[in-house]
Protein backbone atom coordinates (compact mmCIF):
# COMPACT_ATOMS: atom_id res chain seq x y z
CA UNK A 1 -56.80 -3.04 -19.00
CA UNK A 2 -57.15 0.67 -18.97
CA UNK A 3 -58.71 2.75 -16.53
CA UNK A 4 -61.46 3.91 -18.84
CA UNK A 5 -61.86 0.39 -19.72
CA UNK A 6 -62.35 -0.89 -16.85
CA UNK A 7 -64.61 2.55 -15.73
CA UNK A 8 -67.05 1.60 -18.27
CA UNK A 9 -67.27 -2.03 -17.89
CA UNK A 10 -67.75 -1.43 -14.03
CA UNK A 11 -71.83 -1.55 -13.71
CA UNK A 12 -72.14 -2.44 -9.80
CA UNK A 13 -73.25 0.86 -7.82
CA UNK A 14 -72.95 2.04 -4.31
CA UNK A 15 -76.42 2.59 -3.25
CA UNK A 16 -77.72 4.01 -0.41
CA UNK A 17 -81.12 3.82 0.48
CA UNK A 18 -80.50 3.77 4.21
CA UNK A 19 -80.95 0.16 4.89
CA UNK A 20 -78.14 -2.57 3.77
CA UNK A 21 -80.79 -5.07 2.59
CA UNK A 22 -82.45 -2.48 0.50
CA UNK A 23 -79.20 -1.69 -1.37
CA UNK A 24 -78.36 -5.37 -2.04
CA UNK A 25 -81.93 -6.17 -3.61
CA UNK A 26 -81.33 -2.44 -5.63
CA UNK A 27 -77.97 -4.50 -7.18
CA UNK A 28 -79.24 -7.81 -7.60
CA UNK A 29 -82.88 -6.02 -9.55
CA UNK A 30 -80.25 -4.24 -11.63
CA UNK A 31 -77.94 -6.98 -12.79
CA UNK A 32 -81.26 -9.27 -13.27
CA UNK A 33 -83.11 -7.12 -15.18
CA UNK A 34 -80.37 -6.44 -17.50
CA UNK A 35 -79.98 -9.97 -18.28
CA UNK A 36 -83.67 -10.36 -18.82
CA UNK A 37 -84.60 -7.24 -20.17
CA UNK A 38 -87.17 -8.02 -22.68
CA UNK A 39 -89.23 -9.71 -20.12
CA UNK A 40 -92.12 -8.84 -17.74
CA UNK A 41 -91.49 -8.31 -13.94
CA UNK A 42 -93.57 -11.75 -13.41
CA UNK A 43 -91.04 -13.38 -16.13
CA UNK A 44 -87.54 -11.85 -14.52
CA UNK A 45 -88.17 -12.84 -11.20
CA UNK A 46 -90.04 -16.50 -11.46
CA UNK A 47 -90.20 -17.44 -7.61
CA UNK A 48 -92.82 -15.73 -5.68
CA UNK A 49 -89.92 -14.72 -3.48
CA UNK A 50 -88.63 -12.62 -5.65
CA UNK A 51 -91.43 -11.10 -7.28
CA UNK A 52 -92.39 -10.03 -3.70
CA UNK A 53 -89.29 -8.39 -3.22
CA UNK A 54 -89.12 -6.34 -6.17
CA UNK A 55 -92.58 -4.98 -5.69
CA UNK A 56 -92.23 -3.93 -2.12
CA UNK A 57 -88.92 -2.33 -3.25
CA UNK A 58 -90.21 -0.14 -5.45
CA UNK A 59 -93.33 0.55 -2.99
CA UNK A 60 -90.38 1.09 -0.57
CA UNK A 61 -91.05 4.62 1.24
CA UNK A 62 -86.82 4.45 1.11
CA UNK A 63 -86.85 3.94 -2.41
CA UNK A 64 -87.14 7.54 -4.34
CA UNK A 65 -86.14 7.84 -8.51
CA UNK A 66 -83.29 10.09 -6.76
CA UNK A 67 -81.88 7.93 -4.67
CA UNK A 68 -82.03 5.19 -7.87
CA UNK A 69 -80.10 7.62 -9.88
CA UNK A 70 -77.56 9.01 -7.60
CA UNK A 71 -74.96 6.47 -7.49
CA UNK A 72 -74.92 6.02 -11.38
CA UNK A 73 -74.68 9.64 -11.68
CA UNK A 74 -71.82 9.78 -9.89
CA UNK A 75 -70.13 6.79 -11.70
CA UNK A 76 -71.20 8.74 -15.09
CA UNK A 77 -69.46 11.76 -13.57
CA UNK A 78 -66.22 9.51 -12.76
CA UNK A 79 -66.29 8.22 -16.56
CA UNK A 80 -66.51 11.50 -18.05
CA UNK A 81 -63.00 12.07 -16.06
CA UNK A 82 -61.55 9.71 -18.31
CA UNK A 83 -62.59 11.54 -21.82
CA UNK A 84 -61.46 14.16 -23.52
CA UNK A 85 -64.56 14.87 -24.68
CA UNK A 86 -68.31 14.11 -23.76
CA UNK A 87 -71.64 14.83 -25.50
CA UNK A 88 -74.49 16.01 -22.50
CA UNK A 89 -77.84 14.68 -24.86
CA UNK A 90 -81.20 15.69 -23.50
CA UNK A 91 -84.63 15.36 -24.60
CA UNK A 92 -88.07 14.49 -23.80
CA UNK A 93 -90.50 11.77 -24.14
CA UNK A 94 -94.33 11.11 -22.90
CA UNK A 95 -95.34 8.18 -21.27
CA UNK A 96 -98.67 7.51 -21.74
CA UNK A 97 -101.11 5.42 -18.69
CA UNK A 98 -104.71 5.58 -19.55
CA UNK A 99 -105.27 1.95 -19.37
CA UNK A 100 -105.32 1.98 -15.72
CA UNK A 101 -108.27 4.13 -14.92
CA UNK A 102 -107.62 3.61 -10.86
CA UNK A 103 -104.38 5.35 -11.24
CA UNK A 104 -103.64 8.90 -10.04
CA UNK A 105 -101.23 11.71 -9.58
CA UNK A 106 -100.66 12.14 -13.18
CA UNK A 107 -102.38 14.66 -15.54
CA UNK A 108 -103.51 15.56 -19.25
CA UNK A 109 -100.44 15.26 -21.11
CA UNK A 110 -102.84 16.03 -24.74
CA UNK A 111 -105.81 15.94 -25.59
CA UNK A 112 -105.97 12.15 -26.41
CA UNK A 113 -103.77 11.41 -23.13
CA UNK A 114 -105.51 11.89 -19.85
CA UNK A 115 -103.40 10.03 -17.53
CA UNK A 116 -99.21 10.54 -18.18
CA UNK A 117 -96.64 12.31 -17.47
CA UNK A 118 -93.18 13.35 -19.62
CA UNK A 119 -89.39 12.22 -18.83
CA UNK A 120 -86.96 14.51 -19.25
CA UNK A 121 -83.40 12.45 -19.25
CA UNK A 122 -80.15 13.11 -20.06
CA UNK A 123 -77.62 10.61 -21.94
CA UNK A 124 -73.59 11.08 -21.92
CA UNK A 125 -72.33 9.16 -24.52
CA UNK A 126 -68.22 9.40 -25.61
CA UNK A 127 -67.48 11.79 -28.92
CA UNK A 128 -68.11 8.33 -30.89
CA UNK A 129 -71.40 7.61 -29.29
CA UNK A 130 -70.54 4.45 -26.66
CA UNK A 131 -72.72 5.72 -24.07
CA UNK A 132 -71.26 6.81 -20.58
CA UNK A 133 -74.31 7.00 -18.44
CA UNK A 134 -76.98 9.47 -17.68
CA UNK A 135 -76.10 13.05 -15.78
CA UNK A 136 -79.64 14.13 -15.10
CA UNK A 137 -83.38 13.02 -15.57
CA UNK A 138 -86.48 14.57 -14.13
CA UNK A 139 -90.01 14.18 -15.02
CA UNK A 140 -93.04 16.80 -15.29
CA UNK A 141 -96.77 16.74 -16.48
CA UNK A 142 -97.74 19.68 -18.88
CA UNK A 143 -98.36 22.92 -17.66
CA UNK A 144 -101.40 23.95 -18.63
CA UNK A 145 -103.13 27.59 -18.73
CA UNK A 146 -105.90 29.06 -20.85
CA UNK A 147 -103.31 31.85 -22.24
CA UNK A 148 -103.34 33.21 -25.44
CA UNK A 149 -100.15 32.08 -27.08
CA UNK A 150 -98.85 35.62 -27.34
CA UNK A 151 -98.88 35.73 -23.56
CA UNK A 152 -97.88 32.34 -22.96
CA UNK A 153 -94.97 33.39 -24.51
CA UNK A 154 -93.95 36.41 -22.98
CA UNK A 155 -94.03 34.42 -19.57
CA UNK A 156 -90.61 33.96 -17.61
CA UNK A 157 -88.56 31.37 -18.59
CA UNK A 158 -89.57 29.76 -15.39
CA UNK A 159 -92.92 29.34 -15.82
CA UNK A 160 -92.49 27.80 -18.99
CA UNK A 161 -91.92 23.85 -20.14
CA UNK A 162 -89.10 24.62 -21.88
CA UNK A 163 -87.57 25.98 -18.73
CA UNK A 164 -86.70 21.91 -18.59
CA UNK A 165 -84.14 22.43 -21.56
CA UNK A 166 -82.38 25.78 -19.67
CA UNK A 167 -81.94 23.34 -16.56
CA UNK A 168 -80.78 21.03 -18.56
CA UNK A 169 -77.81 22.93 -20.04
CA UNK A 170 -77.06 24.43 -16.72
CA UNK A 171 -76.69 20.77 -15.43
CA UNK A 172 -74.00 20.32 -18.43
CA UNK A 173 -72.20 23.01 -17.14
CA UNK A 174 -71.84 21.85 -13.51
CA UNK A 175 -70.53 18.69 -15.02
CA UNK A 176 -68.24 21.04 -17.00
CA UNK A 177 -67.09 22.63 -13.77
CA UNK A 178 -66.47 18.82 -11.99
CA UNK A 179 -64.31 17.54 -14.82
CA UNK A 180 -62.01 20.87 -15.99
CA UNK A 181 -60.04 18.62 -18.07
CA UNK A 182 -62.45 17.24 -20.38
CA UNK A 183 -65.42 19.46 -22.80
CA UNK A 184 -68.60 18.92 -22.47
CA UNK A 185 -70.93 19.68 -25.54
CA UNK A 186 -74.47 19.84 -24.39
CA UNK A 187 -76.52 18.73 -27.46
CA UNK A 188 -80.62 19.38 -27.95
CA UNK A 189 -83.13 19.02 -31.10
CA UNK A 190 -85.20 21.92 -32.05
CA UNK A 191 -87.47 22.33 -28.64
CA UNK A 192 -84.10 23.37 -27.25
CA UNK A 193 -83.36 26.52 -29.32
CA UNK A 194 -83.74 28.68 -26.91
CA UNK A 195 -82.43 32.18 -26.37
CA UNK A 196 -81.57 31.64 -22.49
CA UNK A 197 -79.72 28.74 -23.39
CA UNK A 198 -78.03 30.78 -25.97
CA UNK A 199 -77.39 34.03 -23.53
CA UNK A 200 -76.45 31.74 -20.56
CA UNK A 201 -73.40 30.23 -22.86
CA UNK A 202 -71.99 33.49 -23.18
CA UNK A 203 -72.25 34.73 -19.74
CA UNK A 204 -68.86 36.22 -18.63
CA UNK A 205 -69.77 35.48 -15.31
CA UNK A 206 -70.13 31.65 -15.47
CA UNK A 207 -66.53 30.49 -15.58
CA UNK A 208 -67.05 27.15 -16.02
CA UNK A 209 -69.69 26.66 -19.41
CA UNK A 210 -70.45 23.52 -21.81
CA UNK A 211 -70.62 24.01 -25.23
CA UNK A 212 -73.74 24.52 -27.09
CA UNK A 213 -75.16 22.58 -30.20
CA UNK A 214 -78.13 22.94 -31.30
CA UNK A 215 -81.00 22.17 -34.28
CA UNK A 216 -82.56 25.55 -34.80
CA UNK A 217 -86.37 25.83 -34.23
CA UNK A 218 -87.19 29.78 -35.26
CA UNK A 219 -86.08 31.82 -37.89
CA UNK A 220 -84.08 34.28 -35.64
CA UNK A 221 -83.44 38.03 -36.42
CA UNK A 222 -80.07 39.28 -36.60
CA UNK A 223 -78.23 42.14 -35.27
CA UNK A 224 -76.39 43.95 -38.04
CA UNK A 225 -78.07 43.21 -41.22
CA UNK A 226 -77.83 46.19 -43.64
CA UNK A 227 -80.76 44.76 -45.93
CA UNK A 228 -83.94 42.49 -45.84
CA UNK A 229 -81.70 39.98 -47.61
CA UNK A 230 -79.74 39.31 -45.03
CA UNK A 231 -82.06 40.19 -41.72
CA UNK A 232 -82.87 36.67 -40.59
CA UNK A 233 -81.22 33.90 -39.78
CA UNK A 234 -82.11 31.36 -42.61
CA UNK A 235 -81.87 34.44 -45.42
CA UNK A 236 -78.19 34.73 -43.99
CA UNK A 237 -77.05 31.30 -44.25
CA UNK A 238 -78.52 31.02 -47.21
CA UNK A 239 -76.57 33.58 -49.11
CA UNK A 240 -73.21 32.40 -47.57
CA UNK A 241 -70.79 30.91 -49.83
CA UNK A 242 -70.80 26.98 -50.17
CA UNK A 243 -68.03 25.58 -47.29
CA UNK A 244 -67.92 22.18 -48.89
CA UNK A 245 -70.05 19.64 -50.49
CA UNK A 246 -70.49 16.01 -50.08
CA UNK A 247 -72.49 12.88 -50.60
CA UNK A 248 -73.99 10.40 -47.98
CA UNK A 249 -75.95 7.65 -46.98
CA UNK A 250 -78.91 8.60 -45.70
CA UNK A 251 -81.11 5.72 -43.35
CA UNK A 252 -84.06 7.42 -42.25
CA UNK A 253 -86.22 4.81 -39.59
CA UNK A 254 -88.93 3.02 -41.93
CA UNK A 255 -87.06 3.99 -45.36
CA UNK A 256 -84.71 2.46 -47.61
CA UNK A 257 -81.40 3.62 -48.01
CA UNK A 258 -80.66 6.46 -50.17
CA UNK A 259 -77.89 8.56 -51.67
CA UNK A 260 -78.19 11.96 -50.70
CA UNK A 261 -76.48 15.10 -52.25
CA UNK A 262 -75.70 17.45 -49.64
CA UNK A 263 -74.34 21.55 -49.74
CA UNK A 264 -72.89 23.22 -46.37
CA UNK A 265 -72.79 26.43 -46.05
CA UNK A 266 -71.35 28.26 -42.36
CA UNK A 267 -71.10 31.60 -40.72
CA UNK A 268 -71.00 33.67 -37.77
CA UNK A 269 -74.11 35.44 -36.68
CA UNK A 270 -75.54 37.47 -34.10
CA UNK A 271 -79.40 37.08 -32.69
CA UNK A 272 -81.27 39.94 -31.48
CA UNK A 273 -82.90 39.50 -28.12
CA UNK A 274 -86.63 38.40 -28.77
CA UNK A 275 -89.20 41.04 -28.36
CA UNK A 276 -91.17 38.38 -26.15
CA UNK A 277 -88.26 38.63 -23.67
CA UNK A 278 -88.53 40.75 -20.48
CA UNK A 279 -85.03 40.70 -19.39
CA UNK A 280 -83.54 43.65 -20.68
CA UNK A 281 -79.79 41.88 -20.08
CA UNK A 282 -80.49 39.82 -22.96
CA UNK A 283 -78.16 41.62 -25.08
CA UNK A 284 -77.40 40.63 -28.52
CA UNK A 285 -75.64 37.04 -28.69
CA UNK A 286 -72.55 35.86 -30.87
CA UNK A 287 -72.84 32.46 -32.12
CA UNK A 288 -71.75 29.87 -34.75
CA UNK A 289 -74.00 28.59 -37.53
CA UNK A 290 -73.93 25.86 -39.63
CA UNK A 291 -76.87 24.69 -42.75
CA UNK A 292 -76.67 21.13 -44.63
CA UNK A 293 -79.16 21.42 -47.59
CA UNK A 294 -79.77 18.60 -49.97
CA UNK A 295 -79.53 18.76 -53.46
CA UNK A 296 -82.50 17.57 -55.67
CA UNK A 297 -84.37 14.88 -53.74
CA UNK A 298 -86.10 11.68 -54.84
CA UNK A 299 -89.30 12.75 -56.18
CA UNK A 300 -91.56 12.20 -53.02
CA UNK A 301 -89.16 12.15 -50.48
CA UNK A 302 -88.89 15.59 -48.14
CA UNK A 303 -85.42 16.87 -48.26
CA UNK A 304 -82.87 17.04 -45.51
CA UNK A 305 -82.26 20.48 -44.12
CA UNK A 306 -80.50 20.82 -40.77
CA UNK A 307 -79.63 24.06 -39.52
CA UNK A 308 -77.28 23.94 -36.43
CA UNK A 309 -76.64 26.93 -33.78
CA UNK A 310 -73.36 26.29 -31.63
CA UNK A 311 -70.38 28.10 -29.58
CA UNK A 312 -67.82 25.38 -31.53
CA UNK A 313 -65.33 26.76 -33.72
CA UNK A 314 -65.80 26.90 -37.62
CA UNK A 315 -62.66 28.13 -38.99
CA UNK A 316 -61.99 25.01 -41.10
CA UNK A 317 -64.09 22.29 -42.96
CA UNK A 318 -62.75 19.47 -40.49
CA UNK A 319 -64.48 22.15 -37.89
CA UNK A 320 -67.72 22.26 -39.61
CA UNK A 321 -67.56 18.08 -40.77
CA UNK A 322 -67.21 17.56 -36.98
CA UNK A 323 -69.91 19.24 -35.89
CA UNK A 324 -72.10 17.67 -37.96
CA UNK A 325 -70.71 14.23 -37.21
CA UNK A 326 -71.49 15.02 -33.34
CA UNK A 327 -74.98 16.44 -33.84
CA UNK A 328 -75.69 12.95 -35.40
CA UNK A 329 -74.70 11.68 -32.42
CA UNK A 330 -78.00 12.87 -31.15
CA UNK A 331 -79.91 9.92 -32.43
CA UNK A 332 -78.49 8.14 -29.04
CA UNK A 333 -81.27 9.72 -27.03
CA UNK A 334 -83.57 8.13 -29.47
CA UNK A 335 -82.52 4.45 -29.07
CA UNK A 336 -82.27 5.02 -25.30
CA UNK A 337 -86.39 6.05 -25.76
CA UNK A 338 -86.51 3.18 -27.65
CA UNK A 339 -85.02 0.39 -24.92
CA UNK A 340 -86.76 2.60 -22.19
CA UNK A 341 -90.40 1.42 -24.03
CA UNK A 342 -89.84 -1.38 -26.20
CA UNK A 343 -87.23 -3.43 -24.46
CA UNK A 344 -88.04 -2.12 -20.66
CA UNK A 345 -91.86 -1.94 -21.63
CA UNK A 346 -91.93 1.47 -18.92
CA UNK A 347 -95.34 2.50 -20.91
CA UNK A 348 -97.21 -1.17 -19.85
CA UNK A 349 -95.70 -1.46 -16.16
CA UNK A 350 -99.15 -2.02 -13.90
CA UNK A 351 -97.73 -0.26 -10.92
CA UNK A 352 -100.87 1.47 -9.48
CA UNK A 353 -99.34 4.20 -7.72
CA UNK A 354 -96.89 7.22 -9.27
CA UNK A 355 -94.31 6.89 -7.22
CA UNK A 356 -93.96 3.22 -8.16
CA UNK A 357 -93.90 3.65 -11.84
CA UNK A 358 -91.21 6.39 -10.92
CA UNK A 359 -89.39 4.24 -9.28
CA UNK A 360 -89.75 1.81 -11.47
CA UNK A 361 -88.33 4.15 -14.66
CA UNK A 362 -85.31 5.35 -13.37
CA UNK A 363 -84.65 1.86 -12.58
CA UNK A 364 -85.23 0.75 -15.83
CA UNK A 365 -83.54 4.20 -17.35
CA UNK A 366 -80.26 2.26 -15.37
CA UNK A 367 -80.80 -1.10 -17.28
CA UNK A 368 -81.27 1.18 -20.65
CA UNK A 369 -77.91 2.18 -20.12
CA UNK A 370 -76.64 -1.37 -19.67
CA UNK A 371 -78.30 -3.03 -22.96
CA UNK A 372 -76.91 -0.09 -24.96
CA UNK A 373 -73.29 0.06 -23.27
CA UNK A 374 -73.20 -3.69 -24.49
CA UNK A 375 -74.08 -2.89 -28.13
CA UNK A 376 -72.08 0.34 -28.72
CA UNK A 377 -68.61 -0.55 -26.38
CA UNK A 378 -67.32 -2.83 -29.02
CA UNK A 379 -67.68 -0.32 -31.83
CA UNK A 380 -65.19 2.03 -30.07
CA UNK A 381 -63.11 -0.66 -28.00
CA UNK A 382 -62.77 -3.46 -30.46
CA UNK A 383 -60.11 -4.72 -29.31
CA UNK A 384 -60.48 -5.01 -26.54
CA UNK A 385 -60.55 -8.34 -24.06
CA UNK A 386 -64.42 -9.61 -24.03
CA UNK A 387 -64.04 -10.17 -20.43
CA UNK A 388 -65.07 -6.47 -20.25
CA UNK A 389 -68.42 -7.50 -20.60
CA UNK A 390 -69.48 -11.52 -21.31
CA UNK A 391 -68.16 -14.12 -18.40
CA UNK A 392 -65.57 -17.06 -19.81
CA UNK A 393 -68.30 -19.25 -19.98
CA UNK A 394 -70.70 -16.94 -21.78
CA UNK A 395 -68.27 -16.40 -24.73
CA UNK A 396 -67.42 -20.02 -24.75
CA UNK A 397 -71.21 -21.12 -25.03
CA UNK A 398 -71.90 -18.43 -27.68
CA UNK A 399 -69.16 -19.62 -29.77
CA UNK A 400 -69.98 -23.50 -29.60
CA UNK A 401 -73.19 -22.34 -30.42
CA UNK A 402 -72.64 -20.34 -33.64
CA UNK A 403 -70.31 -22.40 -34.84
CA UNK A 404 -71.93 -25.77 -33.75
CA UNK A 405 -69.04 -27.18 -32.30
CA UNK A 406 -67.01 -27.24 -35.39
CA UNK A 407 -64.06 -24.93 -34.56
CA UNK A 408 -62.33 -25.15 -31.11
CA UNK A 409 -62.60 -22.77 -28.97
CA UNK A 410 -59.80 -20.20 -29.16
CA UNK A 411 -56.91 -20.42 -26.79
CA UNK A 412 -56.66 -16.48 -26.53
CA UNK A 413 -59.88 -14.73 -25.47
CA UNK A 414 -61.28 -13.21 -28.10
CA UNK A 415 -62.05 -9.62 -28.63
CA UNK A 416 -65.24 -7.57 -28.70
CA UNK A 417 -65.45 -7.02 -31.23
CA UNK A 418 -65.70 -10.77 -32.04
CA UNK A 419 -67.88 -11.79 -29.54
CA UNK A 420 -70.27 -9.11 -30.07
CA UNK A 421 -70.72 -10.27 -33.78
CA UNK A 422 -70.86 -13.42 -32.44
CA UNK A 423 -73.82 -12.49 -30.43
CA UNK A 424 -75.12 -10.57 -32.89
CA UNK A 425 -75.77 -13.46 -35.39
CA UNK A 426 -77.79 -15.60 -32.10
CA UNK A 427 -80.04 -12.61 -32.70
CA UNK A 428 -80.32 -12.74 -36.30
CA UNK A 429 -77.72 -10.93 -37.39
CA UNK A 430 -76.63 -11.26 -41.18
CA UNK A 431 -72.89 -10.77 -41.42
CA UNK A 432 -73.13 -7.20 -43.27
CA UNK A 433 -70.75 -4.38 -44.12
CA UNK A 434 -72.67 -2.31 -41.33
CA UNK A 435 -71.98 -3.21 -37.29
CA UNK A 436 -75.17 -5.11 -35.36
CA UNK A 437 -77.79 -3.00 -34.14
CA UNK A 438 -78.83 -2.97 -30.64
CA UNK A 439 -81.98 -4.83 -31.44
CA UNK A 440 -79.60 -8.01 -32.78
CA UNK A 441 -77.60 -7.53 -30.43
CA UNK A 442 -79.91 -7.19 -27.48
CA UNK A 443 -81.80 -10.48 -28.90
CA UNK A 444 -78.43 -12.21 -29.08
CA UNK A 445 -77.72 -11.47 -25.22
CA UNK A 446 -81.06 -12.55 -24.49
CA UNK A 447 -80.37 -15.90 -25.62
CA UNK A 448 -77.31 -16.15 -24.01
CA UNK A 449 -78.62 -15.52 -20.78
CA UNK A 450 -80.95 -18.11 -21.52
CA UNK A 451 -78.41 -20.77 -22.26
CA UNK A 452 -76.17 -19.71 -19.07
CA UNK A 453 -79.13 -19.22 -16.52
């Protein structure tokens, strides 16, 4: 077994609240709750004993979402050792609690949302997506002021929300600075073009920087342009010659399947410092730009247009394919959302103070990472021994169970790969040309559990 192997399948952490018994319970809650993670509190832990515990350790005055985050971090940080490459993924979602009207602490997220608050997390995955752990997660309520936008957005960077997504990329760089051997490629949707983000990844002063990619937001003017034609960003790319073209699958959440025809254009440009910007040292900035524009849609459907801003090299069409393939890898962040509220149910936890239910998230943000390392390992690692991950006597029961005893079990241990298409079809997976998706997958590890415990 490899080191990075064995790295990645290692899930037990070193926690330390300050009190021995308090880090046992933190492990035993965290292996638990991954095997039962589509289930209530009441329904993980069935004996009042239990229960008990778990609530008073997430009342514990020990117990902070930093402290439940620190040791993983630092196992994330160890893992990302062990890559060439690693993709930093942050973005937000709001969690919404106006069901309980006794709780506070928490304030107007919208103007349908009285009671919430917004997490802020971020996901390292491997350049293929099999997800290494999280780096950083904090979690704010809106800042609100009756400003008219004009001033709102002339304010410092600090003041603002999206001061979360400069923190966020500054936090990819100190990870950048611990592991010198690998590159880090911090990766944001559109809320994160932002021109500090932009400046700070060409400061000469910061030796040790992650790259940037990002989905552009505003129609940026450029430094340079001799015409109209060519004085903003999306007029430039535009008007560059085609790079390549090509023709994909595109699976949009809710839609069929379609064919798409695609054009990609790239080129080098140069943003202007925006006039809303009081910091005169935000000079000009040089960076790389990259459009993927789809040919005549299906009549009704809205067609894709990405436009990318990074500091990754362009020079050749495996440049440019490659940064598109790793911007996809974005969608991560989404499924992570996805186990966070649907599998992890973090939006209907009854916890009736804050600092329980943030406790209680970061926990769960933990156990995220767990369902998804068990869906997306195989893909890259397929070969590998399924020891990594399922006990002898899991993989045993799950394939006298698919198979109904008909076929003995194998005298080598299987791989996986096997196993987790094995598990897959417990949950209802159809053998397809496509791998299992984490909801198959997650529903086939369910039911092992079930069968073992």
């Amino acid at each position: 077994m490899t080191s990075d192997l064995f790295l990645l399948s290692s899930t037990s952490f070193n926690f330390q609240f300050g009190d021995k018994r308090i880090d046992r319970r933190a492990n035993y809650m965290l292996d638990t709750m991954a095997k039962h993670s589509q289930k209530s509190l009441p329904e993980i832990f069935c004996s009042n004993a239990d229960l008990k515990g778990t609530y008073r350790f997430f009342s514990n005055n020990l117990v902070t979402p930093e402290k439940i985050l620190q040791p993983h971090i630092e196992a994330t940080i160890k893992r990302c050792e062990q890559q060439n490459v690693v993709l930093v993924i942050q973005d937000s979602s709001d969690c919404n609690y106006d069901f309980m009207e006794c709780l506070e602490g928490f304030e107007s997220m919208h103007t349908h949302v009285n009671k919430g608050f917004r997490i802020h997390p971020q996901l390292v995955t491997t350049e293929r997506g099999t997800p290494l752990g999280l780096l950083n997660s904090f979690n704010y309520t809106r800042i609100t002021n009756d400003l008219p936008k004009k001033h709102r957005n002339s304010l410092p960077i600090e003041e603002k929300e999206s001061y979360r997504w400069l923190l966020g990329y500054r936090k990819a760089c100190d990870l950048a600075k611990q592991v010198p051997k690998t590159t880090v490629i911090s990766i944001s949707d559109r809320e994160g073009d932002l021109y500090e983000c932009f400046a700070e990844s060409q400061d000469p002063t910061i030796i040790h920087k992650a790259e940037i990619l990002v989905r552009a937001k505003h129609n940026r003017s450029l430094s340079g342009a001799t015409d109209k034609t060519t004085d903003k960003l999306e007029k430039k790319l535009i008007r560059c010659p085609v790079s390549y073209e090509t023709e994909i699958t595109l699976a949009q959440y809710g839609k069929k399947k379609r064919k798409a025809n695609l054009v990609i254009r790239a080129s080098e440009i140069t943003f202007k410092a925006p006039n809303t910007c009081k910091k005169k040292s935000l000079v000009p900035v040089k960076m790389n730009a990259v459009l993927i524009t789809e040919l005549e849609p299906p009549q009704g459907e809205e067609p894709l247009n990405w436009l990318l801003l990074t500091t990754l090299p362009i020079d050749s069409i495996e440049d440019i394919k490659r940064i598109i393939i790793l911007y996809s890898k974005r969608w991560s962040i989404e499924i992570f959302f996805k186990v966070l509220k649907s599998g992890c149910k973090i939006d209907s936890c009854r916890f009736q103070e804050t600092d329980r239910i943030e406790n209680f998230i970061a926990f769960a943000m933990i156990v995220a990472w767990k369902v998804m390392l068990i869906t997306y390992l195989p893909r890259e690692y397929p070969n590998a021994p399924c020891s990594l991950i399922f006990t002898e006597l899991e993989w045993k029961l799950v394939y006298s169970r698919v198979y109904e005893n008909k076929r003995p079990l194998p005298q080598q241990e299987p791989t996986l790969k096997e196993i987790s298409i094995l598990v897959a079809m417990l949950g209802g997976y159809q053998k397809r040309k496509d791998p299992p998706g984490i909801q198959t997958i997650w529903r086939g590890f369910v039911r092992v559990i079930d069968m073992v415990y």
